[in-house]
Structure formats: C-alpha cells, structure tokens
C-alpha atoms as a PDB file:
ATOM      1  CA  UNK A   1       0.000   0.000   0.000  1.00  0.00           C
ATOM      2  CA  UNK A   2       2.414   2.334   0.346  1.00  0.00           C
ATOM      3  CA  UNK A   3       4.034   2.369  -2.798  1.00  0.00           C
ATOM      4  CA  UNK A   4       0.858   2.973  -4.390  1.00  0.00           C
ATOM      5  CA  UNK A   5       1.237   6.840  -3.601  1.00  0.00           C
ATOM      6  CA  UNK A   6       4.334   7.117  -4.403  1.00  0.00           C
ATOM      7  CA  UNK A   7       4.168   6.044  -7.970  1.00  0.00           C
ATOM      8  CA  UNK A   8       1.894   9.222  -8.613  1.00  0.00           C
ATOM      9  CA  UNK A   9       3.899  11.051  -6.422  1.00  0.00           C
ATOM     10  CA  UNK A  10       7.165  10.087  -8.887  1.00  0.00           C
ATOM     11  CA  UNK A  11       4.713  10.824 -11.935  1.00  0.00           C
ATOM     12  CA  UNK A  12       3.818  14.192 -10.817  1.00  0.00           C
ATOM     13  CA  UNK A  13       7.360  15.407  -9.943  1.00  0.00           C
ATOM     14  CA  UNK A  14       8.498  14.020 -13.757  1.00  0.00           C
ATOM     15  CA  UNK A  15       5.635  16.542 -14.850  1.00  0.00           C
ATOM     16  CA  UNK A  16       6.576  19.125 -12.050  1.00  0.00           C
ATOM     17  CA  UNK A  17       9.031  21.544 -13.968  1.00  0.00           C
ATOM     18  CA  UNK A  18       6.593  21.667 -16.724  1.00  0.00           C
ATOM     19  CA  UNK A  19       4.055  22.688 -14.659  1.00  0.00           C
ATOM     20  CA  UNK A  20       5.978  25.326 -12.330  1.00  0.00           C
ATOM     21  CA  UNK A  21       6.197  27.864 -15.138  1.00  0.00           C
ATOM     22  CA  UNK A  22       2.591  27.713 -15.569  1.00  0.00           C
ATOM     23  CA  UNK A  23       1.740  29.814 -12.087  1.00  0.00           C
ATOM     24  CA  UNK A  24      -0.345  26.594 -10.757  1.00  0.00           C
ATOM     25  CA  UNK A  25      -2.237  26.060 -13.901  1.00  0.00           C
ATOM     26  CA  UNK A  26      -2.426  21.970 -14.628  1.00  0.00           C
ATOM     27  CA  UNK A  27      -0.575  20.134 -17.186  1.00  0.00           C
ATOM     28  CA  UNK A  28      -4.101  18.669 -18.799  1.00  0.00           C
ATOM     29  CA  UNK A  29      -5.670  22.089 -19.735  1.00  0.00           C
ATOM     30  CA  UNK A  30      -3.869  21.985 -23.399  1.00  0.00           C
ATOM     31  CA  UNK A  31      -4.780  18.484 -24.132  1.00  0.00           C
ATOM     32  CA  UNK A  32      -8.642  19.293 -24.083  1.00  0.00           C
ATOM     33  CA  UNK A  33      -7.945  22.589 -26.449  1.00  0.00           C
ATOM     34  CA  UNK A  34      -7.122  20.435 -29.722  1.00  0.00           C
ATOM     35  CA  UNK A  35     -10.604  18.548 -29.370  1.00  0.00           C
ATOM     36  CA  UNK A  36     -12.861  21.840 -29.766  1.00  0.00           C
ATOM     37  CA  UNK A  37     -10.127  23.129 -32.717  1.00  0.00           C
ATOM     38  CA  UNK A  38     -10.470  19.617 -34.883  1.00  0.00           C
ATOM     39  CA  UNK A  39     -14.348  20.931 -34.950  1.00  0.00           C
ATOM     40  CA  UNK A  40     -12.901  24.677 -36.087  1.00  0.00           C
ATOM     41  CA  UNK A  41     -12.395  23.885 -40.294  1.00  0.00           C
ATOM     42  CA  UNK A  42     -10.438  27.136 -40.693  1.00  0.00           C
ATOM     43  CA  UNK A  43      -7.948  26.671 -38.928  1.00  0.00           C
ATOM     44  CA  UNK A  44      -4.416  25.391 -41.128  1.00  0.00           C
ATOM     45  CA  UNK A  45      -2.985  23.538 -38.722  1.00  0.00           C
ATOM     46  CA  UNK A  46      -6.235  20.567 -38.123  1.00  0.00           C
ATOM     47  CA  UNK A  47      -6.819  19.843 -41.892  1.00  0.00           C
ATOM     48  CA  UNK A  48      -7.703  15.588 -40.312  1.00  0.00           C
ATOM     49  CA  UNK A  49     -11.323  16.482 -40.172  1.00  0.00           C
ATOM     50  CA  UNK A  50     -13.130  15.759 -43.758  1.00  0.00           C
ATOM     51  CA  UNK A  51     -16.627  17.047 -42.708  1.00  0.00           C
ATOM     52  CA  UNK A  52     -14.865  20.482 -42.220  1.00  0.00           C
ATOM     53  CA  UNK A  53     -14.144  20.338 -46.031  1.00  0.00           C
ATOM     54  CA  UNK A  54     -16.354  18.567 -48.312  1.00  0.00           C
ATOM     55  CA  UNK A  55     -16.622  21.790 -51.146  1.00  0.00           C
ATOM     56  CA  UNK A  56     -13.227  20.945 -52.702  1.00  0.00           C
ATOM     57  CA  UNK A  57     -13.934  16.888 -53.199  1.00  0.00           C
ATOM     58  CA  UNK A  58     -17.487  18.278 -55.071  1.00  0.00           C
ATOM     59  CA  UNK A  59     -15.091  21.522 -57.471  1.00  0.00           C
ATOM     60  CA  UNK A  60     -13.083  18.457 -58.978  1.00  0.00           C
ATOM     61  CA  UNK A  61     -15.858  15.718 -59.268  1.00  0.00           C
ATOM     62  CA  UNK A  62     -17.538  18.691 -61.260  1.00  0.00           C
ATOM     63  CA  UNK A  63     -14.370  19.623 -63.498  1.00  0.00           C
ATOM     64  CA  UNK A  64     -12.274  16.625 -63.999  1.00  0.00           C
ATOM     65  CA  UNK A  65      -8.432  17.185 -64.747  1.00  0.00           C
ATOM     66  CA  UNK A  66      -8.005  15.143 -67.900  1.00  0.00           C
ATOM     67  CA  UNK A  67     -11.176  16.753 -70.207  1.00  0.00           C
ATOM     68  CA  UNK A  68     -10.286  20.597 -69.917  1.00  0.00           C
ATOM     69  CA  UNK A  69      -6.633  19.881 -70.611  1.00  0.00           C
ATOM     70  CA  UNK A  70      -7.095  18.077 -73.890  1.00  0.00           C
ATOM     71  CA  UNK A  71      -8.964  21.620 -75.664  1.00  0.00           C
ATOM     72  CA  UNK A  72      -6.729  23.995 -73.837  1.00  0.00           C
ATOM     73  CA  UNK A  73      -3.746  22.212 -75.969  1.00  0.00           C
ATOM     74  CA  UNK A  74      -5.554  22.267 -79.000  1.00  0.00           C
ATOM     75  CA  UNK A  75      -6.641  26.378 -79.041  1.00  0.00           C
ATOM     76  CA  UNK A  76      -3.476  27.525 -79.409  1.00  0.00           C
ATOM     77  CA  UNK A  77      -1.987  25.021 -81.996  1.00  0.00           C
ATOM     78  CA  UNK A  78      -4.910  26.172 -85.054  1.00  0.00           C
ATOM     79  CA  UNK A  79      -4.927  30.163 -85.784  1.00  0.00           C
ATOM     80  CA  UNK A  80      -7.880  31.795 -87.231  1.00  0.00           C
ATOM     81  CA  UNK A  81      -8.180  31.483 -91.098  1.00  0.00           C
ATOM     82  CA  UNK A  82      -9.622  34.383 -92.650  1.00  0.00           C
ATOM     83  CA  UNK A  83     -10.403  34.513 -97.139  1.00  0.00           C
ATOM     84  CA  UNK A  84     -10.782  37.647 -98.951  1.00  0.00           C
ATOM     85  CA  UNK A  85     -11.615  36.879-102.246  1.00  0.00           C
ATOM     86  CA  UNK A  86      -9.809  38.456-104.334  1.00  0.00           C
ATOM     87  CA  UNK A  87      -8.544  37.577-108.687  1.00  0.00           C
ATOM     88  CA  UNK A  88      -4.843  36.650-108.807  1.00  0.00           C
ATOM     89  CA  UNK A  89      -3.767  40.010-110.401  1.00  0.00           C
ATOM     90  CA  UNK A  90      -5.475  41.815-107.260  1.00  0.00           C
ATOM     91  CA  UNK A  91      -4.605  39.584-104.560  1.00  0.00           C
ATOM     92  CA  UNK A  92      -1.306  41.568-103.352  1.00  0.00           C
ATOM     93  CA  UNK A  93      -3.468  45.064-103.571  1.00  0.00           C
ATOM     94  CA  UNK A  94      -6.459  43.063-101.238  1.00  0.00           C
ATOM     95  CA  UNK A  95      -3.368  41.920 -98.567  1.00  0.00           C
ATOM     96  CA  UNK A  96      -1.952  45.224 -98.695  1.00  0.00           C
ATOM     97  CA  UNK A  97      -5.396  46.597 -97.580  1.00  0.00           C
ATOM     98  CA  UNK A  98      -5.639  43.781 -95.104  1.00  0.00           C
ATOM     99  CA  UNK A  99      -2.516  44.877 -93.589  1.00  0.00           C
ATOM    100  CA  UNK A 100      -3.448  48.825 -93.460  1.00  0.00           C
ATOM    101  CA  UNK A 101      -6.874  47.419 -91.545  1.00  0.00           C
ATOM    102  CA  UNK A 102      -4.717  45.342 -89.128  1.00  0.00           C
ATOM    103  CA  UNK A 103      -2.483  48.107 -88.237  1.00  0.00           C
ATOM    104  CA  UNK A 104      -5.801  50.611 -88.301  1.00  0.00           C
ATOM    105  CA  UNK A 105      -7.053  47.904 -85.345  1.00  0.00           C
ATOM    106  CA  UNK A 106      -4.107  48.600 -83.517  1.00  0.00           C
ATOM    107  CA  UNK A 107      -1.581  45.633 -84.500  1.00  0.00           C
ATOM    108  CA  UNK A 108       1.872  46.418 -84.183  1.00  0.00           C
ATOM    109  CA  UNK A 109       3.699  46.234 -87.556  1.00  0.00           C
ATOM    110  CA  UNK A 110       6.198  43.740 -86.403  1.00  0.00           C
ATOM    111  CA  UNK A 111       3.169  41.088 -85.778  1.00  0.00           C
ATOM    112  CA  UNK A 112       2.380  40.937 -89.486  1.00  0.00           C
ATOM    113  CA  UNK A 113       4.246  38.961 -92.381  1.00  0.00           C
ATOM    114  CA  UNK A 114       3.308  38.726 -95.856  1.00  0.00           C
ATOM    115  CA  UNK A 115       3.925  35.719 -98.178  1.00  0.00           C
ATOM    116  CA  UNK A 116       3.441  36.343-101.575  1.00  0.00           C
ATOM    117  CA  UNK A 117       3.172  33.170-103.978  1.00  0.00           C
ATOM    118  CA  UNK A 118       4.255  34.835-106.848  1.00  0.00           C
ATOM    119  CA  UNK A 119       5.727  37.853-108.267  1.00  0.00           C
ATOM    120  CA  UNK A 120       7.499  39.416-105.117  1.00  0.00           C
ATOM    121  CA  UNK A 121       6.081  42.546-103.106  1.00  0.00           C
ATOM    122  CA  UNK A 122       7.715  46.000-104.427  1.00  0.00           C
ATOM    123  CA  UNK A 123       8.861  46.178-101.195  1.00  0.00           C
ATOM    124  CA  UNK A 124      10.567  42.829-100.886  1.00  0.00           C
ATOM    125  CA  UNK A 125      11.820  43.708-104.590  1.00  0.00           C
ATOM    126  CA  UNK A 126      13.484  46.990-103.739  1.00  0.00           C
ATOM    127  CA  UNK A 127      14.919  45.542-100.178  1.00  0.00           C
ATOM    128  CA  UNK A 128      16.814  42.545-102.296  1.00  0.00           C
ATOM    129  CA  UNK A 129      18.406  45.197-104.082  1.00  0.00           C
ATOM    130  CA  UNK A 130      20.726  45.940-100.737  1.00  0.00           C
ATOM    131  CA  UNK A 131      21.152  42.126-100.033  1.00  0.00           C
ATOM    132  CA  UNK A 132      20.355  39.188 -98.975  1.00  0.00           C
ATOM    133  CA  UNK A 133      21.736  39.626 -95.575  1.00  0.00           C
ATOM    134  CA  UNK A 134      20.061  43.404 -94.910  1.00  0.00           C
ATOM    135  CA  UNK A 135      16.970  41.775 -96.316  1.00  0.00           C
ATOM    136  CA  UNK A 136      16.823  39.515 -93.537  1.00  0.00           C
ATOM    137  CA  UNK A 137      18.217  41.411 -90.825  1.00  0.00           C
ATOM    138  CA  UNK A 138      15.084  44.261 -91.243  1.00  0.00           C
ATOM    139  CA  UNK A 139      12.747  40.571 -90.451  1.00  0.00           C
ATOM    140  CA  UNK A 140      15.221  39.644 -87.190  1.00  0.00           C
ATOM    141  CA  UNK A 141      14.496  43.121 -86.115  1.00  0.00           C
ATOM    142  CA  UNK A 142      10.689  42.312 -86.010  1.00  0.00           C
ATOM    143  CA  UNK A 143      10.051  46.503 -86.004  1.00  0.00           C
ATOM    144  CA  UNK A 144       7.940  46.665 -89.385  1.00  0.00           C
ATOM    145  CA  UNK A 145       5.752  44.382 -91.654  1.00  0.00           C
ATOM    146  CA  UNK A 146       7.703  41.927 -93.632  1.00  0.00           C
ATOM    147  CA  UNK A 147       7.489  41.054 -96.619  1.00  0.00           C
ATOM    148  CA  UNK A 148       8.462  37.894 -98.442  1.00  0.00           C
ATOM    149  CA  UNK A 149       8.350  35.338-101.103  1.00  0.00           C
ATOM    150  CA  UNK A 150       5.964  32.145 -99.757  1.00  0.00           C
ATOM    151  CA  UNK A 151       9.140  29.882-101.227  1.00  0.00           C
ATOM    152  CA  UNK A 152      11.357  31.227 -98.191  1.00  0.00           C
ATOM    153  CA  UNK A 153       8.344  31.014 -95.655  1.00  0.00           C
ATOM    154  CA  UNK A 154      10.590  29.102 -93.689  1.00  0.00           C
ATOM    155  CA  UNK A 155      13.671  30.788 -93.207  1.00  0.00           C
ATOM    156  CA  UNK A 156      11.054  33.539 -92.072  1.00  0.00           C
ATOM    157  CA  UNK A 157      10.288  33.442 -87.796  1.00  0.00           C
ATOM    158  CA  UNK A 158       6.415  32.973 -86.706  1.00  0.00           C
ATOM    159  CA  UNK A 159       4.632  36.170 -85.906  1.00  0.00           C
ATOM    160  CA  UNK A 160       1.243  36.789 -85.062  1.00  0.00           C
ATOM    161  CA  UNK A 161      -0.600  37.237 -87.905  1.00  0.00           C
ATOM    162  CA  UNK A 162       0.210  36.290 -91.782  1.00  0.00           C
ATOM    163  CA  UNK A 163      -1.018  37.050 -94.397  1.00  0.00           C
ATOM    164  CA  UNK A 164      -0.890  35.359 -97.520  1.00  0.00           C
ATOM    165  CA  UNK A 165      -1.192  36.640-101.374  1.00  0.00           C
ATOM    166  CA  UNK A 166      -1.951  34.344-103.925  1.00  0.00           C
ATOM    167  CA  UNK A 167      -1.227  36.217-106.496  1.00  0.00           C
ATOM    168  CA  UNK A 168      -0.072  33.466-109.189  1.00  0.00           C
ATOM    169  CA  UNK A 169       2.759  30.800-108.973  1.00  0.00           C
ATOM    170  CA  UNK A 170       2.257  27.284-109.371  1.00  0.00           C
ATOM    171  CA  UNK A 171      -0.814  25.564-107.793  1.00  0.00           C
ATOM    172  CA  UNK A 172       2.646  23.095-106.118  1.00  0.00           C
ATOM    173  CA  UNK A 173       4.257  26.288-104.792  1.00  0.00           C
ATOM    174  CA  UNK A 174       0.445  27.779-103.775  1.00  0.00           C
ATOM    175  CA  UNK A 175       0.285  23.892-101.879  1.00  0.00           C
ATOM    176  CA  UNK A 176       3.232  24.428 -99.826  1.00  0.00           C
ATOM    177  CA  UNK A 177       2.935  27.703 -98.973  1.00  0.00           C
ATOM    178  CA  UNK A 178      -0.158  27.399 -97.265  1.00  0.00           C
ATOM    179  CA  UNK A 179       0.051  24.962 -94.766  1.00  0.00           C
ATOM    180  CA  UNK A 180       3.976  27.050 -94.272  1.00  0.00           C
ATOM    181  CA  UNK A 181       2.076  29.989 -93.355  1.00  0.00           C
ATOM    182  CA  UNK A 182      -0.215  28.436 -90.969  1.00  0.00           C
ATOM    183  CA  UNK A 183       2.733  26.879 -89.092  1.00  0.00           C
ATOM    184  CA  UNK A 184       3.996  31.034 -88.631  1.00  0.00           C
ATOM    185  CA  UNK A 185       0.880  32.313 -87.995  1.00  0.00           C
ATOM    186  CA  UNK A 186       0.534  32.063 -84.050  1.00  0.00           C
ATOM    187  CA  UNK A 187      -2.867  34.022 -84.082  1.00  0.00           C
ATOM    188  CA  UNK A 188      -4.294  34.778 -87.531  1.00  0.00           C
ATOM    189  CA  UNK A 189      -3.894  33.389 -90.986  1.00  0.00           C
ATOM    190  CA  UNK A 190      -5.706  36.209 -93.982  1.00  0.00           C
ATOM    191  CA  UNK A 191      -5.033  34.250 -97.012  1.00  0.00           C
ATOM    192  CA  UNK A 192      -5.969  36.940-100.256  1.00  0.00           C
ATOM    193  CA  UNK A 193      -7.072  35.076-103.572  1.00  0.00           C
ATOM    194  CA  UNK A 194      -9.227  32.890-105.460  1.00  0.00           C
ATOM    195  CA  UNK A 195     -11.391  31.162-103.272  1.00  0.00           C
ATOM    196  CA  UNK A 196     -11.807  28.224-105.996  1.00  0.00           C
ATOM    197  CA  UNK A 197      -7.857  28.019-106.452  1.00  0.00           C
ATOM    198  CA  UNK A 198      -7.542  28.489-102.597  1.00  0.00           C
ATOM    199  CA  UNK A 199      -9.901  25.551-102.157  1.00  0.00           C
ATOM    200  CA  UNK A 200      -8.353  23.692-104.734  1.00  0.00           C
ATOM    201  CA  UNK A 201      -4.873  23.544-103.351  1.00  0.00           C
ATOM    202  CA  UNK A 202      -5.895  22.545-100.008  1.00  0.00           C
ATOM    203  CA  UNK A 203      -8.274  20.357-100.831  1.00  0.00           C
ATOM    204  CA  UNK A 204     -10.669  21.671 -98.680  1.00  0.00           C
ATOM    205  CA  UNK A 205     -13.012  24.873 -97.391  1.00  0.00           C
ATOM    206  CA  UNK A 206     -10.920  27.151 -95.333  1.00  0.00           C
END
C-alpha cells in the first residue's frame, strides 16, 4: 500500500518543472484545447477532419483534370483562317489593304508577315536590291511588316498574324505555302485570292 502513492507522487514530480512555469495552472488544460479546434475547419494547422471540407472533393468531381486539358492544348496550336476573295492580279493590292486594316485595329507592324506566292512585293523587290543579308536582318528586327516570297516562308520566324497573297505561282508552290504559313501564324492566318484556287490547293473549305 504504500508504494501505491508514491508512484503518482514520482509521476507528478516528472511533470513538475513543466508545470511550475505555468503559475499553478495543470498540465491537462492543453490536451482538451485540440478537441474543440479539430471541430474549427479554418484553422491550417487541423486539416484531419473531412466534414470540415467537403466543397473541394465536389469543385473536382464537377471539373475533372483530364477533359479541360485536352482543348486547352488544341486552341493555341490552329490560328484563325480568314479569305478575302480576291482575282490573282489583285490579290497583293487586297493583302496590302488587309494589312493597313490590321495596323488601323491597332496591331503592331512587327506582328504581321506577308507571303506572296508569286511575283514578289515592291517592297521585298526593292529591299533585295541591298542584299540578302540586310533583307533579312530588317525581319530579325521584327520593327515593321515583312514582306516575303511564300518559297522562303521558312527561313522567315512565326509572328502573329500572316497574311498570304496568292497572287499566281504554281498551284505546287500555292500547296506548300499554305500549310507554311499556318505553321507562322501564331494568331491569324488572312489568305488573299481565289477562293476556288484556294480551295483547290488545299483540298478543302478554309
């Protein structure tokens, strides 16, 4: 019998330094706190409850993660595709006004390219006349509209919208420059020409 109060006694004094600081306050007031906070949902630090959060389980049952990602990959791959009809001999005059409406809208002049399918723009023309390498060094700059032949629509950099002149050429040269200029065009694609030859090269409506 009496080492049965001593063994409490020898508990109590293992707890006693922990409770001194406390002014007389007892050692099992914190333990009951956490019971009345796993009820509190707000709280960061007592997420173990799941009746305190049962919104965020319903959000994703609602919007699962594998359908929105599959069209948010697919947007930005396909530009817009705008036709202006337009004969072959007045198909550079229709993408020159298509260019003076973009930069009317407020595009800057270093989003637009121009690919021209056959004879060159008088632009391009009179730029070649300096050189190659100026040539291409005024399209690395990206500060004005270029313009270029659709047979070098590759060496040329994507921008954000292209326009296209099909102003003669072969209906091969017509077929590669197409689907060239919707690889550059990040935004929109304004192809200028006969919408019967247009529709003939690709095979299909645009």
């Amino acid at each position: 019998m009496p080492l049965t109060p001593e063994e409490p006694q020898i508990h109590e004094s293992a707890q006693g330094p922990r409770a001194t600081p406390a002014a007389g306050r007892t050692a099992p007031t914190p333990r009951p706190v956490p019971g009345p906070r796993s009820a509190a949902s707000p709280r960061p630090g007592h997420p173990g409850p799941a009746t305190a959060r049962p919104a965020p389980p319903a959000q994703r049952a609602h919007t699962p993660s594998g359908q929105p990602q599959a069209p948010r990959s697919e947007k930005p791959s396909v530009p817009q595709i705008q036709l202006i009809p337009a004969p072959a001999d007045g198909a550079l005059d229709a993408a020159d006004e298509a260019v003076d409406l973009l930069l009317d809208s407020g595009r800057a002049p270093g989003d637009v390219l121009v690919l021209t399918t056959g004879e060159q723009h008088p632009w391009a023309a009179h730029e070649l006349t300096f050189g190659e390498d100026a040539y291409w060094a005024q399209h690395a700059a990206g500060d004005d509209v270029f313009y270029a032949d659709a047979a070098a629509a590759g060496r040329a950099s994507a921008r954000p919208v292209v326009v296209v002149a099909v102003n003669g050429g072969a209906d091969d040269a017509a077929a590669r420059a197409l689907p060239a200029a919707m690889q550059k065009a990040a935004a929109l694609l304004i192809v200028c020409g006969d919408p019967k030859r247009i529709n003939t090269v690709l095979g299909a409506g645009i």
